[in-house]
Each structure stands twice: as structure tokens, then as C-alpha cells.
C-alpha atoms as a PDB file:
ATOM      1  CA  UNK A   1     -56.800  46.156 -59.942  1.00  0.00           C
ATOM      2  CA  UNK A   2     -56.280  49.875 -61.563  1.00  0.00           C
ATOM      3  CA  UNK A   3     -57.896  52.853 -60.033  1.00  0.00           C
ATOM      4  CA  UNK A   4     -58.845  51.099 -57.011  1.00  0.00           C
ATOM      5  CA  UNK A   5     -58.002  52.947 -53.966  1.00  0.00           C
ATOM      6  CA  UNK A   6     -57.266  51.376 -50.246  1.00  0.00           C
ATOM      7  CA  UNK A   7     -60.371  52.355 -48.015  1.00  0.00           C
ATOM      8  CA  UNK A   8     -59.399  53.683 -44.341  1.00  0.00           C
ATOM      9  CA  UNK A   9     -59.722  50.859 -41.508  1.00  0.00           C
ATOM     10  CA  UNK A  10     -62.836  51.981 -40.105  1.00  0.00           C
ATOM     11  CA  UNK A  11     -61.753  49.955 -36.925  1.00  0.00           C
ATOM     12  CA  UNK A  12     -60.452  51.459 -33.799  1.00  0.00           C
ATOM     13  CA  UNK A  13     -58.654  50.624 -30.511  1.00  0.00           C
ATOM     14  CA  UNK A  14     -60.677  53.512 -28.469  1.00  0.00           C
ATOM     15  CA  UNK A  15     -63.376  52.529 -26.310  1.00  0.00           C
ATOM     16  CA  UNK A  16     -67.170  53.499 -28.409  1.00  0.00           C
ATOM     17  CA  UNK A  17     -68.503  56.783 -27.172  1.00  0.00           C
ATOM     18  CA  UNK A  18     -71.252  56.169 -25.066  1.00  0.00           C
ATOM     19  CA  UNK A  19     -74.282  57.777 -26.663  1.00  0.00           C
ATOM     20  CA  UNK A  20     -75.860  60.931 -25.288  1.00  0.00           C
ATOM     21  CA  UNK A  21     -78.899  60.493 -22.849  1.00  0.00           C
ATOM     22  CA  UNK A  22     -81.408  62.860 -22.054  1.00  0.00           C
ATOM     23  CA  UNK A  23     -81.928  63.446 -18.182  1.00  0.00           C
ATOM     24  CA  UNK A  24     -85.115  62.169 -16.675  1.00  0.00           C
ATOM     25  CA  UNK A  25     -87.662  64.179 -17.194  1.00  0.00           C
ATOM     26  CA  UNK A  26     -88.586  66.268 -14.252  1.00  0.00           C
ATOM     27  CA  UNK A  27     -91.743  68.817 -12.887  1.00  0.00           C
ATOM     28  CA  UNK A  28     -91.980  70.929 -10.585  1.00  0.00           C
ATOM     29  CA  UNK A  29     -94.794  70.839  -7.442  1.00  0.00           C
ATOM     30  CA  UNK A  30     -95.549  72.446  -4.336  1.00  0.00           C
ATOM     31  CA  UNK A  31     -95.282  71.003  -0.825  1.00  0.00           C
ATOM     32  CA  UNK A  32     -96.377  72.171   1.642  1.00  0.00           C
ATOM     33  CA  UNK A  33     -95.969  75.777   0.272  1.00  0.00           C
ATOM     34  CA  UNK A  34     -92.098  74.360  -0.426  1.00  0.00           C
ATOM     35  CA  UNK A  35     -90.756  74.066  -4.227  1.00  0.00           C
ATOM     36  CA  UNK A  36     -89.990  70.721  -4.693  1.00  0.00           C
ATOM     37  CA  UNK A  37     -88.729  68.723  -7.884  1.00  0.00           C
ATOM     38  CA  UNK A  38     -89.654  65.226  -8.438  1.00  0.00           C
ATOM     39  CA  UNK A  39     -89.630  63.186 -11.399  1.00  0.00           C
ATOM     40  CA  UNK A  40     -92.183  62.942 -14.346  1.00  0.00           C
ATOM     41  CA  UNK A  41     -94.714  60.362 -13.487  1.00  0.00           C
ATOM     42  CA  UNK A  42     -94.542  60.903  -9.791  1.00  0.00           C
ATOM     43  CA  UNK A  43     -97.312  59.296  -7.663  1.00  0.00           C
ATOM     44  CA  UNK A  44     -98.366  60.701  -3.988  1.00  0.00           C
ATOM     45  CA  UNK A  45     -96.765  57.869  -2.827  1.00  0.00           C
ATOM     46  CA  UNK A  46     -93.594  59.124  -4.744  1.00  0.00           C
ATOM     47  CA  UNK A  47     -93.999  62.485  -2.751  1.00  0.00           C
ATOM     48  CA  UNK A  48     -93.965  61.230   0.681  1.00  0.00           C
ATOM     49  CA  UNK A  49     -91.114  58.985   0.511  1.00  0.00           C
ATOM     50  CA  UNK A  50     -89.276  61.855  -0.418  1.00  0.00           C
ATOM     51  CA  UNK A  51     -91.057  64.098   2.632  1.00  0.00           C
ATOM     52  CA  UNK A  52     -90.982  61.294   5.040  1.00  0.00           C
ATOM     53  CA  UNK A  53     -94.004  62.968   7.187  1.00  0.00           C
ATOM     54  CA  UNK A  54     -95.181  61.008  10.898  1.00  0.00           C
ATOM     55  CA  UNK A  55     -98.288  59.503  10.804  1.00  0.00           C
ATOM     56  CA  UNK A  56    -101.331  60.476  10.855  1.00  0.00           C
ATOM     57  CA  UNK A  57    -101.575  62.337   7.902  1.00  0.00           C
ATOM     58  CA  UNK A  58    -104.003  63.401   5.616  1.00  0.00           C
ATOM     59  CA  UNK A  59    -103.483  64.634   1.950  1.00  0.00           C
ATOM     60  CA  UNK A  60    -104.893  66.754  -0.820  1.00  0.00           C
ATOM     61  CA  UNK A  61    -103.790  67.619  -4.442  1.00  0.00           C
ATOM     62  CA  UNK A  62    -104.877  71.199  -5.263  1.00  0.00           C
ATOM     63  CA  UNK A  63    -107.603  71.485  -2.583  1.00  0.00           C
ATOM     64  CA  UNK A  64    -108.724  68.089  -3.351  1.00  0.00           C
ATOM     65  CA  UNK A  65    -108.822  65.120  -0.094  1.00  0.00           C
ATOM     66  CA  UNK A  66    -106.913  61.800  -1.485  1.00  0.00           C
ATOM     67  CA  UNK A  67    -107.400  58.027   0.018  1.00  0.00           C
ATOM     68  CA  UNK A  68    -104.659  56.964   1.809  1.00  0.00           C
ATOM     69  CA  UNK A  69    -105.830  53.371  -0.378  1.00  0.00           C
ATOM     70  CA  UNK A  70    -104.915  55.957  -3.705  1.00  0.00           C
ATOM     71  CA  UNK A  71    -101.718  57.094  -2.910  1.00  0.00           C
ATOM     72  CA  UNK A  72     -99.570  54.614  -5.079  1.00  0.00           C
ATOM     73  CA  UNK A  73    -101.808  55.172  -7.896  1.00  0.00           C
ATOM     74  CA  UNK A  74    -102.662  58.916  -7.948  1.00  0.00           C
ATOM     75  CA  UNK A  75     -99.981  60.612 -10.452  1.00  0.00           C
ATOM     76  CA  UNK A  76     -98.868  64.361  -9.615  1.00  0.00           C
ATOM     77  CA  UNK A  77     -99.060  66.920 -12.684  1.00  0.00           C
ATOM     78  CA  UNK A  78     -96.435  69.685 -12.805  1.00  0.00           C
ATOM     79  CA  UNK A  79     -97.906  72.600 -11.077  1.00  0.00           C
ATOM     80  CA  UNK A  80     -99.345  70.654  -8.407  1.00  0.00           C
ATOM     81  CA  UNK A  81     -99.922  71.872  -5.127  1.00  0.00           C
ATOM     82  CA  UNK A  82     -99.750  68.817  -2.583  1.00  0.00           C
ATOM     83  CA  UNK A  83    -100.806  69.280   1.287  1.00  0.00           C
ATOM     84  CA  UNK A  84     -99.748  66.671   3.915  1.00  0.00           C
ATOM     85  CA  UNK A  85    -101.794  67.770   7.116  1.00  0.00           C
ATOM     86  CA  UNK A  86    -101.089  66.811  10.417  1.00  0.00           C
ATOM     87  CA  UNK A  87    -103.917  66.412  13.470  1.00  0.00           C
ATOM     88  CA  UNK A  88    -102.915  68.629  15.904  1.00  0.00           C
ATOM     89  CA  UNK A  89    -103.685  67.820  19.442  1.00  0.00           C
ATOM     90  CA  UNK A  90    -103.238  69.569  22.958  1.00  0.00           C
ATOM     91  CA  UNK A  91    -105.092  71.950  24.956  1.00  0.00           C
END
């Protein structure tokens, strides 16, 4: 065996590096005139877990009224502007 060289053990007793991961993807939206970040793909429903308003309630994306039935399914854009409006009662 002339001229043949050892190779390096490419094995290794260190744990593998974990490989890099992106953070979830994230947009930005109004609330109630408030800043809020949520993550991409967002639904209304999404929106008001994280605001936790009383009921009733009635919402609207940019101006526009939204089912209570669509609220799962209706995705938020970045940009959005999202109202959550309250009756309000008395005398």
C-alpha cells in the first residue's frame, strides 16, 4: 500500500449541532388602534384569543363587517387594521 495516506476519523464524540431555524414568520396589524404582532397566517379567530374581548362583539377588517360564523376562516394580511366593537348600553 505505497502513497496511501490515513484519512481523518470523520467521527466525533460531540453532540451534532442542531441546525439553524428561521423564526416564524411574523406581520404586523392594528387593534384596536394598538400595534400588535401575530404570526403569519393568522385568522380573526387567532386575533381574539390573543385580545380576549367580553361578548358581544362585533368585528371588521379594514372597515369591512366579518361573521362571527367566519372568524376561524378569515386570514389577517400584514397591515391590517382589525376593530372589535363593543355595544354600549346605559342612559
Amino acid at each position: 500500500m505505497q502513497g496511501r495516506q490515513a484519512r481523518p476519523c470523520l467521527r466525533s464524540n460531540k453532540p451534532p449541532v442542531p441546525a439553524f431555524r428561521f423564526p416564524p414568520a411574523a406581520m404586523n396589524i392594528t387593534i384596536n388602534q394598538q400595534a400588535t404582532e401575530l404570526s403569519d397566517g393568522a385568522t380573526v379567530a387567532d386575533a381574539l384569543a390573543q385580545l380576549a374581548p367580553r361578548p358581544p362583539f362585533a368585528v371588521a377588517i379594514n372597515t369591512v363587517f366579518v361573521p362571527k360564523a367566519r372568524y376561524a376562516e378569515q386570514a389577517l394580511n400584514d397591515g391590517d387594521r382589525l376593530e372589535v366593537i363593543s355595544p354600549v348600553t346605559g342612559g
